[in-house]
N, C-alpha and C. Protein backbone atom coordinates (compact mmCIF):
# COMPACT_ATOMS: atom_id res chain seq x y z
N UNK A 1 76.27 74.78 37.08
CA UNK A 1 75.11 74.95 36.22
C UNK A 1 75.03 73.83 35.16
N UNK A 2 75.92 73.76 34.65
CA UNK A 2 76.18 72.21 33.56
C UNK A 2 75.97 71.24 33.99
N UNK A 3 76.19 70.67 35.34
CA UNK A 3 75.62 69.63 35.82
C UNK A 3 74.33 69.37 36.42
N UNK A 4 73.41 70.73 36.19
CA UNK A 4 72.14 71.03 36.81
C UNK A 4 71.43 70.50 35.34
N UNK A 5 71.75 71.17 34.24
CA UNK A 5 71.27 70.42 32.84
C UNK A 5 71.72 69.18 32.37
N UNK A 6 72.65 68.53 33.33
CA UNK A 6 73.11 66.94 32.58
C UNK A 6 72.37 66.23 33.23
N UNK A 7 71.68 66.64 34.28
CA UNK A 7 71.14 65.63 35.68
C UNK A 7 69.69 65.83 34.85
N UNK A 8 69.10 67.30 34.48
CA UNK A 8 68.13 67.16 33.99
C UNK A 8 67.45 66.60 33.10
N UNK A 9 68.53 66.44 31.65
CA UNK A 9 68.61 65.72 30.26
C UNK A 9 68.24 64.10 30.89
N UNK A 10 69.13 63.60 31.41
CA UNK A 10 69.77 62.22 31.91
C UNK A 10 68.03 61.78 32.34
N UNK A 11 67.53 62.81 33.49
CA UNK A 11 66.28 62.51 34.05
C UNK A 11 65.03 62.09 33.10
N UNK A 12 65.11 63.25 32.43
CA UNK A 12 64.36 63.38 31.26
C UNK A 12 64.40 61.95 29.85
N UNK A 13 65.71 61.64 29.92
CA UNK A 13 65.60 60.27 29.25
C UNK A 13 65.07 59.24 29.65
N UNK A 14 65.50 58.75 31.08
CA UNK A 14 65.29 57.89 31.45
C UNK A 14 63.51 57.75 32.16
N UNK A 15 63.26 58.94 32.12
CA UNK A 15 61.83 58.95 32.11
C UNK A 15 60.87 58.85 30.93
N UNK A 16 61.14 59.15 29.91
CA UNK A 16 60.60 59.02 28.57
C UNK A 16 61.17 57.12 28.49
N UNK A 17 62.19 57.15 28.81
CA UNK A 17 62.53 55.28 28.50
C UNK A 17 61.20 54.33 29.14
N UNK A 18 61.43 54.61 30.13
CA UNK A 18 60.57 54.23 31.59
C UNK A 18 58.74 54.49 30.94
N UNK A 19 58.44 55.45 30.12
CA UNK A 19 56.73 55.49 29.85
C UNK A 19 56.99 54.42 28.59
N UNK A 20 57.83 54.50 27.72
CA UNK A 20 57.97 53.92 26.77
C UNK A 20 57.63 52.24 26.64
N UNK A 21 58.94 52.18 27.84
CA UNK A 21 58.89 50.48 28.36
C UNK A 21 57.12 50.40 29.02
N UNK A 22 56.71 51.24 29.61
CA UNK A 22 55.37 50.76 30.11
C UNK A 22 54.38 50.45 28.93
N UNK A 23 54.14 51.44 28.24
CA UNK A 23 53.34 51.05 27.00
C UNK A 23 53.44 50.22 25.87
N UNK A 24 54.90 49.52 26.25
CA UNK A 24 54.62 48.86 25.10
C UNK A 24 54.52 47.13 25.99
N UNK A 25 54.08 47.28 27.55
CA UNK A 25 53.36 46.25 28.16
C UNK A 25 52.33 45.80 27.89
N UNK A 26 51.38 46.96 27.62
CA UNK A 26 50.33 46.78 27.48
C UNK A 26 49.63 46.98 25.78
N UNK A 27 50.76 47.13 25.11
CA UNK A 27 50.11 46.98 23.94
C UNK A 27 49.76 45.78 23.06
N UNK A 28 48.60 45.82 22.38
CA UNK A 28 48.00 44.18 22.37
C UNK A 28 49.11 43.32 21.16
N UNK A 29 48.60 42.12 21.26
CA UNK A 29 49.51 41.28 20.48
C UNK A 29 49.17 41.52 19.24
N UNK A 30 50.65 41.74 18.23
CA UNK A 30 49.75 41.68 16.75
C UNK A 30 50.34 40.33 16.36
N UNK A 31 49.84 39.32 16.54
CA UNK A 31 49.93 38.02 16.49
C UNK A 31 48.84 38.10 14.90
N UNK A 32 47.98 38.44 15.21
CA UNK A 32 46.75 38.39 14.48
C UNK A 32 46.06 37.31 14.74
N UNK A 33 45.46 36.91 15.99
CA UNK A 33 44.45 36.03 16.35
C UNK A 33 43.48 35.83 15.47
N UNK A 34 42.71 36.96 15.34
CA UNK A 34 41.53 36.71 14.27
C UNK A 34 41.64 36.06 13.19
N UNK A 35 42.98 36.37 12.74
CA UNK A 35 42.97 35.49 11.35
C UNK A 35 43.88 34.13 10.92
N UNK A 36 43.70 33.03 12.55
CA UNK A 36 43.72 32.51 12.61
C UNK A 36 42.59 31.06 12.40
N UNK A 37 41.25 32.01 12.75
CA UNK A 37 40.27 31.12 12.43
C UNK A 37 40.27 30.51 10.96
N UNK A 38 40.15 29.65 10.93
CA UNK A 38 39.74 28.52 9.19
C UNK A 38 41.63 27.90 9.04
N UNK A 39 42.47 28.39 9.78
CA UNK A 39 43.65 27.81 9.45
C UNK A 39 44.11 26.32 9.98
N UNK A 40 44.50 26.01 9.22
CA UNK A 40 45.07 24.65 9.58
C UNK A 40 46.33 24.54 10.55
N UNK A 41 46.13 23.81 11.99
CA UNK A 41 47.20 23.41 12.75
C UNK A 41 47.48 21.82 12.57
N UNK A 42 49.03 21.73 13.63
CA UNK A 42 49.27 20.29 14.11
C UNK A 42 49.47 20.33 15.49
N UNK A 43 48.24 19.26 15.84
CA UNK A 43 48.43 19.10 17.30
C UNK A 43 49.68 18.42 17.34
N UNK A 44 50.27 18.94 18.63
CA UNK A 44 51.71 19.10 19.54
C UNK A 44 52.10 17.69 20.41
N UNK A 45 50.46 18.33 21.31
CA UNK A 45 50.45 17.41 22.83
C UNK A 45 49.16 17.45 22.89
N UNK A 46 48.62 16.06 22.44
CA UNK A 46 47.67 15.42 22.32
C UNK A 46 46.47 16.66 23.15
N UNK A 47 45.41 16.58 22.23
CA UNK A 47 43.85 17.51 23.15
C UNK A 47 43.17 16.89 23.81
N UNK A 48 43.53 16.84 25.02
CA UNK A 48 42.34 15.30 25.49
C UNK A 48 41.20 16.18 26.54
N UNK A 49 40.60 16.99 26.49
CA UNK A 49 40.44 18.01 25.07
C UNK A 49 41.04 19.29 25.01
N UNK A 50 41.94 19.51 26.32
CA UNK A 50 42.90 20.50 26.04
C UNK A 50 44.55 20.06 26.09
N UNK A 51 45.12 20.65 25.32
CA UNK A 51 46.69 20.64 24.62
C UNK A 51 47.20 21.64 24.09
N UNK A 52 48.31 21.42 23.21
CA UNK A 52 48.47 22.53 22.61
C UNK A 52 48.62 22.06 21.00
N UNK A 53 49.02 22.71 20.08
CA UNK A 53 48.67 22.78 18.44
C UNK A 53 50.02 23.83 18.07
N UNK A 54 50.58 23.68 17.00
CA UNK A 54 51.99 24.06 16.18
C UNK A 54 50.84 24.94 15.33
N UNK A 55 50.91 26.33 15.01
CA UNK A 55 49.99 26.79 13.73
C UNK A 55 51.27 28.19 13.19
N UNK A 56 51.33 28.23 12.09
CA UNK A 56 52.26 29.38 11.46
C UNK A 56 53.41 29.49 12.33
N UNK A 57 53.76 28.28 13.22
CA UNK A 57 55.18 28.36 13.13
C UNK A 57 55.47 28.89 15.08
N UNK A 58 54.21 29.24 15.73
CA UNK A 58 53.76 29.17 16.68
C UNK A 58 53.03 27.95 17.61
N UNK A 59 53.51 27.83 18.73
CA UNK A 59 52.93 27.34 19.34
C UNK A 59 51.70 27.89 20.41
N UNK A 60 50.27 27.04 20.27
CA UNK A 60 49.32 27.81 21.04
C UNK A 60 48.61 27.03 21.88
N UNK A 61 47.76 27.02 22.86
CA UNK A 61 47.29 26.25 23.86
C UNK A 61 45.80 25.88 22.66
N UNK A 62 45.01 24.76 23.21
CA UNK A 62 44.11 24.82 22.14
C UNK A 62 43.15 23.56 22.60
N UNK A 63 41.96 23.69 22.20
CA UNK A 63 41.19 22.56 22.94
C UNK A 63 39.99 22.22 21.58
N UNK A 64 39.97 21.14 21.74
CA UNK A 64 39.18 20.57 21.15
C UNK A 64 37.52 21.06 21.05
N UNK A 65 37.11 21.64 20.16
CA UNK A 65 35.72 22.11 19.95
C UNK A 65 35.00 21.17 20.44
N UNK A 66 34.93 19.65 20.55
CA UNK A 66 33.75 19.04 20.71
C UNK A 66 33.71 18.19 21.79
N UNK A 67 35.04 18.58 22.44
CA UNK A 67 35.55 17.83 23.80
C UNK A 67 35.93 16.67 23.61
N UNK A 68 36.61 15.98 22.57
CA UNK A 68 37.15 15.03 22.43
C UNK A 68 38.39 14.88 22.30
N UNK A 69 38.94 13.59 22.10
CA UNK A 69 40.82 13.57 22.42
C UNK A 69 40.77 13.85 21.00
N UNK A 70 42.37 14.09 20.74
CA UNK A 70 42.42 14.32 19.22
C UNK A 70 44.37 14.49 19.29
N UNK A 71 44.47 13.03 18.81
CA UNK A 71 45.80 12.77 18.91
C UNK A 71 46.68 13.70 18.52
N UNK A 72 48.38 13.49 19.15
CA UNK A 72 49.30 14.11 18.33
C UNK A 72 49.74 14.36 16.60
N UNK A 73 49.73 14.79 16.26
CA UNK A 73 50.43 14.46 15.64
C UNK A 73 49.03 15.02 13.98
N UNK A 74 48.03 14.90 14.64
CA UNK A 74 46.82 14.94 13.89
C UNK A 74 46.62 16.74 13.37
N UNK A 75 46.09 16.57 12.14
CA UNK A 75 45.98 18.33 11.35
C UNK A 75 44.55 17.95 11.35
N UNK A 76 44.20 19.43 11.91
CA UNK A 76 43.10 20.24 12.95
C UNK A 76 42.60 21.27 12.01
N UNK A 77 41.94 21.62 11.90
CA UNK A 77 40.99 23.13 12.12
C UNK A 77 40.91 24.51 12.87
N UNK A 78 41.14 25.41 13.05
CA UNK A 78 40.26 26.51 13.58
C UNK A 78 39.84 27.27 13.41
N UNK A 79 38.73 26.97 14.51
CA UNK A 79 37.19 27.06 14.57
C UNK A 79 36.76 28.30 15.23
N UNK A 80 37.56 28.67 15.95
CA UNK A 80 37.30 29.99 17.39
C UNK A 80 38.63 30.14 17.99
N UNK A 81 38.07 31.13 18.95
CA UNK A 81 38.83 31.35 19.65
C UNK A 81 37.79 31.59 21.31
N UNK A 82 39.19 31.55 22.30
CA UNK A 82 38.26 31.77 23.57
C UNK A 82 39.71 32.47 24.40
N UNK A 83 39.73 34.01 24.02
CA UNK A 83 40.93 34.40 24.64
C UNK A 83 42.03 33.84 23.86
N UNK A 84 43.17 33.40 24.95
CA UNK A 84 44.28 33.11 23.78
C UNK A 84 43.91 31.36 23.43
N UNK A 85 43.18 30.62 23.51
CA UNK A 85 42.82 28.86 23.59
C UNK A 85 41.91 28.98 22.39
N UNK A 86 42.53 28.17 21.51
CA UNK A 86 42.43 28.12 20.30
C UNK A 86 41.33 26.96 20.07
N UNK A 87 39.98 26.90 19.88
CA UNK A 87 38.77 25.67 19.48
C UNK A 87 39.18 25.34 18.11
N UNK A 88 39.37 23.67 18.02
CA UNK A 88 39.75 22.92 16.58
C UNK A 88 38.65 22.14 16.58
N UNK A 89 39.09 21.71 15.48
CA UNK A 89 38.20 20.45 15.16
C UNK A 89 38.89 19.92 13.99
N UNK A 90 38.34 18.20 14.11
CA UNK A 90 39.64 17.61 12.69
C UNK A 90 38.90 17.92 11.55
């Protein structure tokens, strides 16, 4: 009988583990995207017109608002967003 309730407990954990691990797949990023717009980055790897940009210590994919190159090394703008691709401008 004791091992009918250890098998059950045991089950019971590892199933609560198992919904746990699922939901926290799908729970959204609190990165805080939104309040990224108006902040100042440094492009990484050059936008010619997509690259990526250094911002709060993160790195993010990121393309140039006006479709132009926009060297390394250069402090950016942002302007939008499009999903996780971050629109700058110098």
């Amino acid at each position: 009988m004791r091992w009918v309730l250890f098998i059950f407990i045991v089950g019971a954990c590892l199933a609560l583990l198992l919904i746990v691990a699922a939901m926290s797949r799908h729970k959204k990023s609190a990165t805080g995207e939104i309040h990224l717009v108006g902040s100042r980055a440094r492009v990484d790897a050059e936008l010619a017109p997509e690259g990526t940009v250094l911002i709060q210590g993160e790195l993010w994919r990121a393309r140039s608002a006006d479709g132009s190159s926009i060297a390394s090394h250069t402090i950016v703008e942002v302007v939008g967003l499009s999903g996780y691709l971050l629109l700058v401008e110098r």
